[in-house]
PDB file of N, CA and C in Angstrom:
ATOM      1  N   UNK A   1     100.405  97.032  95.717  1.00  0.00           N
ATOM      2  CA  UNK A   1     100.756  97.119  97.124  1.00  0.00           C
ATOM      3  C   UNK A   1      99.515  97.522  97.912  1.00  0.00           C
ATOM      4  N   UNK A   2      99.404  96.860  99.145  1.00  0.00           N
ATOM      5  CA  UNK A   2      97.955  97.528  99.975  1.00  0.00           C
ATOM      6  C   UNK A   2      98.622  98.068 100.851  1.00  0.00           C
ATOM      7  N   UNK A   3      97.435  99.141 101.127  1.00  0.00           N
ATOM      8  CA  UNK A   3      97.872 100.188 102.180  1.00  0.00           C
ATOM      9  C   UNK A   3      97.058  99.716 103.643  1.00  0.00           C
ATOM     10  N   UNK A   4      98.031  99.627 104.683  1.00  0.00           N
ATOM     11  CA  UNK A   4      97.491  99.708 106.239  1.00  0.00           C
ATOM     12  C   UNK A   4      97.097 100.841 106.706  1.00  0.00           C
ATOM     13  N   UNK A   5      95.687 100.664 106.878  1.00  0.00           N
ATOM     14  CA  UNK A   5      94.480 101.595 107.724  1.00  0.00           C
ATOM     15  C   UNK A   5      94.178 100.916 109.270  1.00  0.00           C
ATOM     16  N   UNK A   6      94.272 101.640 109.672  1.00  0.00           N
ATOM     17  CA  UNK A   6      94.037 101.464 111.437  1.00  0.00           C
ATOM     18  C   UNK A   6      94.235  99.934 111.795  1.00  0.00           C
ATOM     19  N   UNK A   7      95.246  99.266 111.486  1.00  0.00           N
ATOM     20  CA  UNK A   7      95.608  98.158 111.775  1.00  0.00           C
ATOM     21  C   UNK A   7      94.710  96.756 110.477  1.00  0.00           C
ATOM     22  N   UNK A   8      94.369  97.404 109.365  1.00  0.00           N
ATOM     23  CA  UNK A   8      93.529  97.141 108.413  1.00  0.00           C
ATOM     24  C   UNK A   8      94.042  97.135 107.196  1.00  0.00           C
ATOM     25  N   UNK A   9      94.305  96.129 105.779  1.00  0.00           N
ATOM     26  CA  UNK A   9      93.972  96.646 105.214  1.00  0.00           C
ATOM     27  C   UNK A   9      93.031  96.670 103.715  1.00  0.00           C
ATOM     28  N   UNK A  10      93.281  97.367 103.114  1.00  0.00           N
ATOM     29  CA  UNK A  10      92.119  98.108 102.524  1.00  0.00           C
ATOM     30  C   UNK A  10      92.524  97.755 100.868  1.00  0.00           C
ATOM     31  N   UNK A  11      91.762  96.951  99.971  1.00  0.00           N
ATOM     32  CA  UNK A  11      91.402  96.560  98.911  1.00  0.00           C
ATOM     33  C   UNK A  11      90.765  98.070  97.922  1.00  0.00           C
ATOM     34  N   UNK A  12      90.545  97.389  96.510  1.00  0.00           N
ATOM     35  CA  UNK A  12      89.393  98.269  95.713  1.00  0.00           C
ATOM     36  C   UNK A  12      88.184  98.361  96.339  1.00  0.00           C
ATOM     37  N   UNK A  13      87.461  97.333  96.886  1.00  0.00           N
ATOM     38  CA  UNK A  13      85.770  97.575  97.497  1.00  0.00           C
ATOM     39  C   UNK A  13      85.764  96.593  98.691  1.00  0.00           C
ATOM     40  N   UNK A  14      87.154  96.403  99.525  1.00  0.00           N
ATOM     41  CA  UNK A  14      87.173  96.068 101.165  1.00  0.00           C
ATOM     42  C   UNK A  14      88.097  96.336 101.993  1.00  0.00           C
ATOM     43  N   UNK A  15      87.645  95.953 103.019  1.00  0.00           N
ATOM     44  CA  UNK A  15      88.420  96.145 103.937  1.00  0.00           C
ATOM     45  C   UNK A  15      89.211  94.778 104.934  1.00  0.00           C
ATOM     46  N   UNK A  16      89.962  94.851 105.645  1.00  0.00           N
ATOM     47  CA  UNK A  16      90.637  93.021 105.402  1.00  0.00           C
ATOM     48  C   UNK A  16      92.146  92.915 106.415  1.00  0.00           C
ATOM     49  N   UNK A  17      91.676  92.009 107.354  1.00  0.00           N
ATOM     50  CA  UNK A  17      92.897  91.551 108.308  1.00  0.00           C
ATOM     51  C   UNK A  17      93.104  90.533 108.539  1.00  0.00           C
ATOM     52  N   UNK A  18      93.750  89.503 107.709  1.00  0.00           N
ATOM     53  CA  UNK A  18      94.270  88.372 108.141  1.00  0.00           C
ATOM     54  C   UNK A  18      94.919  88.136 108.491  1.00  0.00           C
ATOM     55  N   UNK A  19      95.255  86.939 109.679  1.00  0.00           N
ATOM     56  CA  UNK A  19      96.275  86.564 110.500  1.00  0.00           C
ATOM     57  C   UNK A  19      96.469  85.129 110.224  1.00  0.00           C
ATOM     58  N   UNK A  20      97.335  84.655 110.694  1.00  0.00           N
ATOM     59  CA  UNK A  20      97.879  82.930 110.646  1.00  0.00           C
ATOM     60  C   UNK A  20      98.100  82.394 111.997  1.00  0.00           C
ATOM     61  N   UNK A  21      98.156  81.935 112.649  1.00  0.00           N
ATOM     62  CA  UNK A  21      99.314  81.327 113.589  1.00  0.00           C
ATOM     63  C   UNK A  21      99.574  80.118 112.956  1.00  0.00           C
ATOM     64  N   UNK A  22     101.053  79.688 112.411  1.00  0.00           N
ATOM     65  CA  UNK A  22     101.616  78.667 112.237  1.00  0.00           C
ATOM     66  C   UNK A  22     102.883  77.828 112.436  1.00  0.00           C
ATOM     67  N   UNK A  23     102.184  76.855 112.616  1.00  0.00           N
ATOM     68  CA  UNK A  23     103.321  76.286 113.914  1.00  0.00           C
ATOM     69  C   UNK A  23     104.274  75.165 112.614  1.00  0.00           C
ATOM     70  N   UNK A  24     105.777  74.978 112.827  1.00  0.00           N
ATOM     71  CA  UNK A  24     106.052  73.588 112.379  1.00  0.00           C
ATOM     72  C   UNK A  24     107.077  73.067 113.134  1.00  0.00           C
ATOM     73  N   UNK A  25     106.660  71.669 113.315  1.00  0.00           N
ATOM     74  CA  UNK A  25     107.443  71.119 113.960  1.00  0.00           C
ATOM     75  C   UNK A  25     108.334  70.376 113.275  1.00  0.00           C
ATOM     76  N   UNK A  26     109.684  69.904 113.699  1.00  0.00           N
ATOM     77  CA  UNK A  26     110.590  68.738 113.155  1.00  0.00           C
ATOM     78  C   UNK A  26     109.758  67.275 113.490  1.00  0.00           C
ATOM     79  N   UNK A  27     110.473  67.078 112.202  1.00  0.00           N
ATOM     80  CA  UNK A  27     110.295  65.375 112.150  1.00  0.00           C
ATOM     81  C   UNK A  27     110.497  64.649 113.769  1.00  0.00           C
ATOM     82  N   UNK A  28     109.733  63.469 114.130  1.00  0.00           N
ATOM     83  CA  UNK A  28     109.783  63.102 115.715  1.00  0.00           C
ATOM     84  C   UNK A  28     110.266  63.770 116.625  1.00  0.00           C
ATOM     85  N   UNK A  29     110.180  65.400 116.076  1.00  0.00           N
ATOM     86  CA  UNK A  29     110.069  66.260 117.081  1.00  0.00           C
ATOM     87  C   UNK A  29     111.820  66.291 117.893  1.00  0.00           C
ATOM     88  N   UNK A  30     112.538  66.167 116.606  1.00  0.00           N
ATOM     89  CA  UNK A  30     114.151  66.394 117.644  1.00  0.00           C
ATOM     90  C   UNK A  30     114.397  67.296 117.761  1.00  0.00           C
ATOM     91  N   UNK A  31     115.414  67.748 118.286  1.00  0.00           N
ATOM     92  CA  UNK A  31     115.622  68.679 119.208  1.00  0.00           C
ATOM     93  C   UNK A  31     116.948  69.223 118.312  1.00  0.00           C
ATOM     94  N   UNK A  32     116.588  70.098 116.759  1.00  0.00           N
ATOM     95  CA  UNK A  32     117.710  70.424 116.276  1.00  0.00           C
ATOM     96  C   UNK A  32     117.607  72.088 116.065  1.00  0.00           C
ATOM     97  N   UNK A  33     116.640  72.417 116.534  1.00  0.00           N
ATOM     98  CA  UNK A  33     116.854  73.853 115.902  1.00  0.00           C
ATOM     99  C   UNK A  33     117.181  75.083 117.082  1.00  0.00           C
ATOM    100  N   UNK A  34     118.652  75.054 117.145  1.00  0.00           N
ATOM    101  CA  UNK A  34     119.501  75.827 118.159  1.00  0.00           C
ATOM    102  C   UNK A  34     121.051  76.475 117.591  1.00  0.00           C
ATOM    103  N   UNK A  35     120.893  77.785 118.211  1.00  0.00           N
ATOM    104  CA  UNK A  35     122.202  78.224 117.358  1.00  0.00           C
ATOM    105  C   UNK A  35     122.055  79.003 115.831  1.00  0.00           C
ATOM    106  N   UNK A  36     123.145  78.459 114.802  1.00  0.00           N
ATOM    107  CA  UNK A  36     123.348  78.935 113.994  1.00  0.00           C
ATOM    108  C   UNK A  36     122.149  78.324 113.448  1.00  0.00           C
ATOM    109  N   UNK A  37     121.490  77.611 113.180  1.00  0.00           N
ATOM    110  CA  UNK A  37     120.600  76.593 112.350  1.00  0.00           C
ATOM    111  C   UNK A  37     119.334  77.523 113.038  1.00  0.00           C
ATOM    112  N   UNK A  38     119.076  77.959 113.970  1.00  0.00           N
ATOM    113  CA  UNK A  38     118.315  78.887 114.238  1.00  0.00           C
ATOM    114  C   UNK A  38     117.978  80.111 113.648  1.00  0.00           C
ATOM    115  N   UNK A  39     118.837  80.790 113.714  1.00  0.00           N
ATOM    116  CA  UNK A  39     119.237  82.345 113.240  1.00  0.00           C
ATOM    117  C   UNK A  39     119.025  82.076 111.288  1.00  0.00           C
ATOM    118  N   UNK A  40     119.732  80.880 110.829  1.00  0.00           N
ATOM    119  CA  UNK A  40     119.439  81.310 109.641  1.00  0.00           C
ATOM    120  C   UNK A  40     117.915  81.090 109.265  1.00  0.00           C
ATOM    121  N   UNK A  41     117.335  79.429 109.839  1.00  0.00           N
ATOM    122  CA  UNK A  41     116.268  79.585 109.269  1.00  0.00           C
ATOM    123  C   UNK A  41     115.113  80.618 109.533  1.00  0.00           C
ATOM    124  N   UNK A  42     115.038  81.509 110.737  1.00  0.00           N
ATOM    125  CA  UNK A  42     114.440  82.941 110.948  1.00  0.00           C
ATOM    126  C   UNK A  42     114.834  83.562 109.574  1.00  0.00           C
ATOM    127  N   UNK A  43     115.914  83.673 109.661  1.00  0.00           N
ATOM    128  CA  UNK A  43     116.670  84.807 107.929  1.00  0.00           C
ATOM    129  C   UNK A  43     115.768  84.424 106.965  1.00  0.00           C
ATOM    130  N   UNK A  44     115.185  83.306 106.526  1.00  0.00           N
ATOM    131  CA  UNK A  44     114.724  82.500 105.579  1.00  0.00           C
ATOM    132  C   UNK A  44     113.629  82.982 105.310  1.00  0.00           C
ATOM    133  N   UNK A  45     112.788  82.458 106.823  1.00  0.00           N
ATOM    134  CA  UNK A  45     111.550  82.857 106.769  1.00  0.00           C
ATOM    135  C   UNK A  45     111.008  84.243 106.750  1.00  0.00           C
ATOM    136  N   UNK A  46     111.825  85.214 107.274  1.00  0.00           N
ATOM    137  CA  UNK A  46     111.920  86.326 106.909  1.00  0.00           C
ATOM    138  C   UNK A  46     112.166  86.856 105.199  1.00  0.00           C
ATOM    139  N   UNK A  47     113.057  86.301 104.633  1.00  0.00           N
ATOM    140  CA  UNK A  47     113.133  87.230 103.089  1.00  0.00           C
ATOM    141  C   UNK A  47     112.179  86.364 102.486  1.00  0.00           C
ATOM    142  N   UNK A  48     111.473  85.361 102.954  1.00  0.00           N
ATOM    143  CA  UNK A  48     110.485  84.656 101.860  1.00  0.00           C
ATOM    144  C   UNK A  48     109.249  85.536 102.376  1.00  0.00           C
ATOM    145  N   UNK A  49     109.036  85.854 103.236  1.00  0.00           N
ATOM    146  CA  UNK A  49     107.749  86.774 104.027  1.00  0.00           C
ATOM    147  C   UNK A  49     107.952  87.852 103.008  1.00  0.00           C
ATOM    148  N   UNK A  50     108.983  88.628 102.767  1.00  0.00           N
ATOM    149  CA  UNK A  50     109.251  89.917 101.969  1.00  0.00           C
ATOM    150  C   UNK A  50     109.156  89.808 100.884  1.00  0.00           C
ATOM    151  N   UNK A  51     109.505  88.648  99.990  1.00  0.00           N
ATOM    152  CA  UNK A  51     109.397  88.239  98.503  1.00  0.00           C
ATOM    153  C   UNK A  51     107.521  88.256  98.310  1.00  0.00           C
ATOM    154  N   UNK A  52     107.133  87.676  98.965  1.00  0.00           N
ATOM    155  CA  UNK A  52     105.317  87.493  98.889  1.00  0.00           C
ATOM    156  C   UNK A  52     104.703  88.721  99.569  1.00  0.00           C
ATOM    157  N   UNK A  53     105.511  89.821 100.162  1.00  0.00           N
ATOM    158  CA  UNK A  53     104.561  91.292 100.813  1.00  0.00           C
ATOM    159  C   UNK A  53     103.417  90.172 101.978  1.00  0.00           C
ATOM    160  N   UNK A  54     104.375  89.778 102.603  1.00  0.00           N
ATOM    161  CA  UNK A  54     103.617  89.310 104.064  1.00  0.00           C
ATOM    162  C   UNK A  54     104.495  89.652 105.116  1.00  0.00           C
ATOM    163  N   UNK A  55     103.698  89.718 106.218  1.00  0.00           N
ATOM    164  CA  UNK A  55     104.456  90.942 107.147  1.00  0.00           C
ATOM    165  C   UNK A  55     104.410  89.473 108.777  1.00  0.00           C
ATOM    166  N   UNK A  56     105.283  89.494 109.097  1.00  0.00           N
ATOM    167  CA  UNK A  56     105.577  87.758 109.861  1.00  0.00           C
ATOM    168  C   UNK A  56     105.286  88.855 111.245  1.00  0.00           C
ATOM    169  N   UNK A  57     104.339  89.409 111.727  1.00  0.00           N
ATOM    170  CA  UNK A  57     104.060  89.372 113.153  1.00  0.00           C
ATOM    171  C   UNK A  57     105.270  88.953 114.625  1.00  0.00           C
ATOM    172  N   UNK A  58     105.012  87.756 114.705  1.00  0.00           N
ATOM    173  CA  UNK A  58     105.985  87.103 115.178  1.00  0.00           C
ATOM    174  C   UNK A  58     106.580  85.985 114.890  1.00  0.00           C
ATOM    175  N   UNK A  59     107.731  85.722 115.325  1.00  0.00           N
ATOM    176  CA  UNK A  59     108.780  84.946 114.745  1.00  0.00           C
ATOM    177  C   UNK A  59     109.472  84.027 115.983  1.00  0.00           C
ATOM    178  N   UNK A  60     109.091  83.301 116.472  1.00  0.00           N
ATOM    179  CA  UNK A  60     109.912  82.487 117.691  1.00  0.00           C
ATOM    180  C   UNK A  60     110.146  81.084 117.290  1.00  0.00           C
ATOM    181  N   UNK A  61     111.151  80.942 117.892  1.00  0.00           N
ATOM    182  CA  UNK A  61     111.358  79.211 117.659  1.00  0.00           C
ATOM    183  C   UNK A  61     112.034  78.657 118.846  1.00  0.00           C
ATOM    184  N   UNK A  62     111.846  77.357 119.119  1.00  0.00           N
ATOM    185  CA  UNK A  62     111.813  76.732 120.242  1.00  0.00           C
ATOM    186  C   UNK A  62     112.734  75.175 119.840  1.00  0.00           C
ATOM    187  N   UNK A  63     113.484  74.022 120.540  1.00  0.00           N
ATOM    188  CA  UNK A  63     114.453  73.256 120.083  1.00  0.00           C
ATOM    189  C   UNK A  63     113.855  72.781 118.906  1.00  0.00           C
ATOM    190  N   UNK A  64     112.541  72.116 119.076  1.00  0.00           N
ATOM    191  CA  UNK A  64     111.653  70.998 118.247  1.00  0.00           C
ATOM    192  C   UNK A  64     110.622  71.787 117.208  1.00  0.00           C
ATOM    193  N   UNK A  65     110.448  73.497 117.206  1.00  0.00           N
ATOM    194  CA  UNK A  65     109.126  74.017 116.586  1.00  0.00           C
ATOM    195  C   UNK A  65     109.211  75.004 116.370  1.00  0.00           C
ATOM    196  N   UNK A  66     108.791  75.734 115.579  1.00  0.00           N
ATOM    197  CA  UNK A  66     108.239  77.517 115.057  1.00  0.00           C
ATOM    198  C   UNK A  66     107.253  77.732 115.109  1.00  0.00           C
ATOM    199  N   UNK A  67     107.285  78.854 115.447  1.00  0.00           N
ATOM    200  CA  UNK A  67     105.762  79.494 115.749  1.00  0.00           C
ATOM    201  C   UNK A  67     105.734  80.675 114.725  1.00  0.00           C
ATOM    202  N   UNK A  68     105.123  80.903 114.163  1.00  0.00           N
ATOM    203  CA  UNK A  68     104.757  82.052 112.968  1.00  0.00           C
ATOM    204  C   UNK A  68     103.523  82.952 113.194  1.00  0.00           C
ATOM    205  N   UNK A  69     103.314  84.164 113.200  1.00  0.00           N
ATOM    206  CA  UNK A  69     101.859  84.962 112.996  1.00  0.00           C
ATOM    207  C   UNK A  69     102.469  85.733 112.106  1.00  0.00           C
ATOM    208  N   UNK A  70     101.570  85.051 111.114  1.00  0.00           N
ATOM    209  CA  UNK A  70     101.323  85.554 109.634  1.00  0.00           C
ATOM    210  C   UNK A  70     100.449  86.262 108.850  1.00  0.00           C
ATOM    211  N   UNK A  71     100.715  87.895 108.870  1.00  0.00           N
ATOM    212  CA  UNK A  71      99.595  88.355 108.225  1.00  0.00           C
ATOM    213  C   UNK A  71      99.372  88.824 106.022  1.00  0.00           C
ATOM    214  N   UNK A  72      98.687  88.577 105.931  1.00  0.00           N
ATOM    215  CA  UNK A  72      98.547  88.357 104.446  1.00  0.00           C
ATOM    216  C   UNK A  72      97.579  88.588 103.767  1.00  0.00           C
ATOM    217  N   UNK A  73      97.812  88.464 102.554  1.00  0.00           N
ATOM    218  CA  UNK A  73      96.852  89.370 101.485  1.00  0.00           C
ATOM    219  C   UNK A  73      95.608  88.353 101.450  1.00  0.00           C
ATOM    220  N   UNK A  74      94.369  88.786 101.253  1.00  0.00           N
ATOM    221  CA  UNK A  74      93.302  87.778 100.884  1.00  0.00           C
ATOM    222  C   UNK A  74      93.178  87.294 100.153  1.00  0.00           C
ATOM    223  N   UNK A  75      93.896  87.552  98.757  1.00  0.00           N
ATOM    224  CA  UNK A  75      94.298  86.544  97.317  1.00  0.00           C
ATOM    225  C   UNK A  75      95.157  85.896  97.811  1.00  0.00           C
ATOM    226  N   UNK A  76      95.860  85.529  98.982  1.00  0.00           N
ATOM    227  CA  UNK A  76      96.790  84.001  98.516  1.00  0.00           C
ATOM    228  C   UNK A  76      96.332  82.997  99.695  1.00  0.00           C
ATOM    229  N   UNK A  77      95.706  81.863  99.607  1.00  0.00           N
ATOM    230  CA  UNK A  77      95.723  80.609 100.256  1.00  0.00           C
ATOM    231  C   UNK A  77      96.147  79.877 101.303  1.00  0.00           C
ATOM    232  N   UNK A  78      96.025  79.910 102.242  1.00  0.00           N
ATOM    233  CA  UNK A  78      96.818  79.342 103.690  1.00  0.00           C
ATOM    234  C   UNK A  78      97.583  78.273 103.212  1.00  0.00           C
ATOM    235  N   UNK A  79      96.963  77.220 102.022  1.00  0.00           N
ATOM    236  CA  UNK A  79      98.113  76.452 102.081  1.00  0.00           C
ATOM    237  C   UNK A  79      99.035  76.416 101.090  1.00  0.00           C
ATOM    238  N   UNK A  80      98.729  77.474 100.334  1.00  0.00           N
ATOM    239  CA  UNK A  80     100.009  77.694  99.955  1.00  0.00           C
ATOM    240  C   UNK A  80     100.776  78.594 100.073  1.00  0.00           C
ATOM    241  N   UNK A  81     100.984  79.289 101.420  1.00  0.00           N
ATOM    242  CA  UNK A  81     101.980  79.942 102.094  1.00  0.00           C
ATOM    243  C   UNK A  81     102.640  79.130 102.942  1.00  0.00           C
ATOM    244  N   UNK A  82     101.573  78.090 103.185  1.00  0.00           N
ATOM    245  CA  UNK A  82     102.411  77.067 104.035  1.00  0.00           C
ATOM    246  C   UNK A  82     103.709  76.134 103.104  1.00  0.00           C
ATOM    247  N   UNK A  83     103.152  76.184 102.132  1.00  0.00           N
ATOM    248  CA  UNK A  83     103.964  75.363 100.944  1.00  0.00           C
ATOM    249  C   UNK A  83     105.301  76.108 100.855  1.00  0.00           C
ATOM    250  N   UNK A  84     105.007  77.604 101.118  1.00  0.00           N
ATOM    251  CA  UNK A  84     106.188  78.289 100.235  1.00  0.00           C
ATOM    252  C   UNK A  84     107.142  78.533 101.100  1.00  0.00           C
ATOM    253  N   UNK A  85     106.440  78.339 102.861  1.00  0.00           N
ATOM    254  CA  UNK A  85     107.604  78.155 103.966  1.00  0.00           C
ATOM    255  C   UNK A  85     107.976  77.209 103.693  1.00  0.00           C
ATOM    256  N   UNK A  86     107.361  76.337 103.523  1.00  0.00           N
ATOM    257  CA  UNK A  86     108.242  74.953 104.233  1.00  0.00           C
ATOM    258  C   UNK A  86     109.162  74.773 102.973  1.00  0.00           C
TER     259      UNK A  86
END
């Protein structure tokens, strides 16, 4: 587990703040994510954030898109956090 220092955190021999912003959109961009289909996939992306010890910043979603700020450990890969949302 790493520990947060002044908005930081802190490895064996560093120090370390990564962020994400990641966006996904629906397929040709329809207009389905409202309501219940909303609320759960937040739920989702939330206990998969907690399963990997990543801490989701913010969380908004809009009819056609999500917006994510994702902060995370420096051992795991942008794209494959992206993998493990989607």
């Amino acid at each position: 587990m790493r520990k947060k220092e002044d908005g930081y955190y802190r490895g064996s021999s560093c120090k370390y703040k990564l962020i994400a912003h990641i966006v996904f959109v629906t397929k040709f961009r329809y207009k389905i994510l409202y309501g219940k289909l909303d609320n759960d996939l937040k739920k989702i992306m939330l206990d998969l954030a907690n399963e990997n010890d990543w801490y989701i910043q913010i969380l908004e979603t809009d009819i056609d898109h999500i917006h994510i700020l994702l902060d995370y450990h420096q051992t795991d890969s942008i794209s494959n956090i992206v993998k493990i949302l989607k």
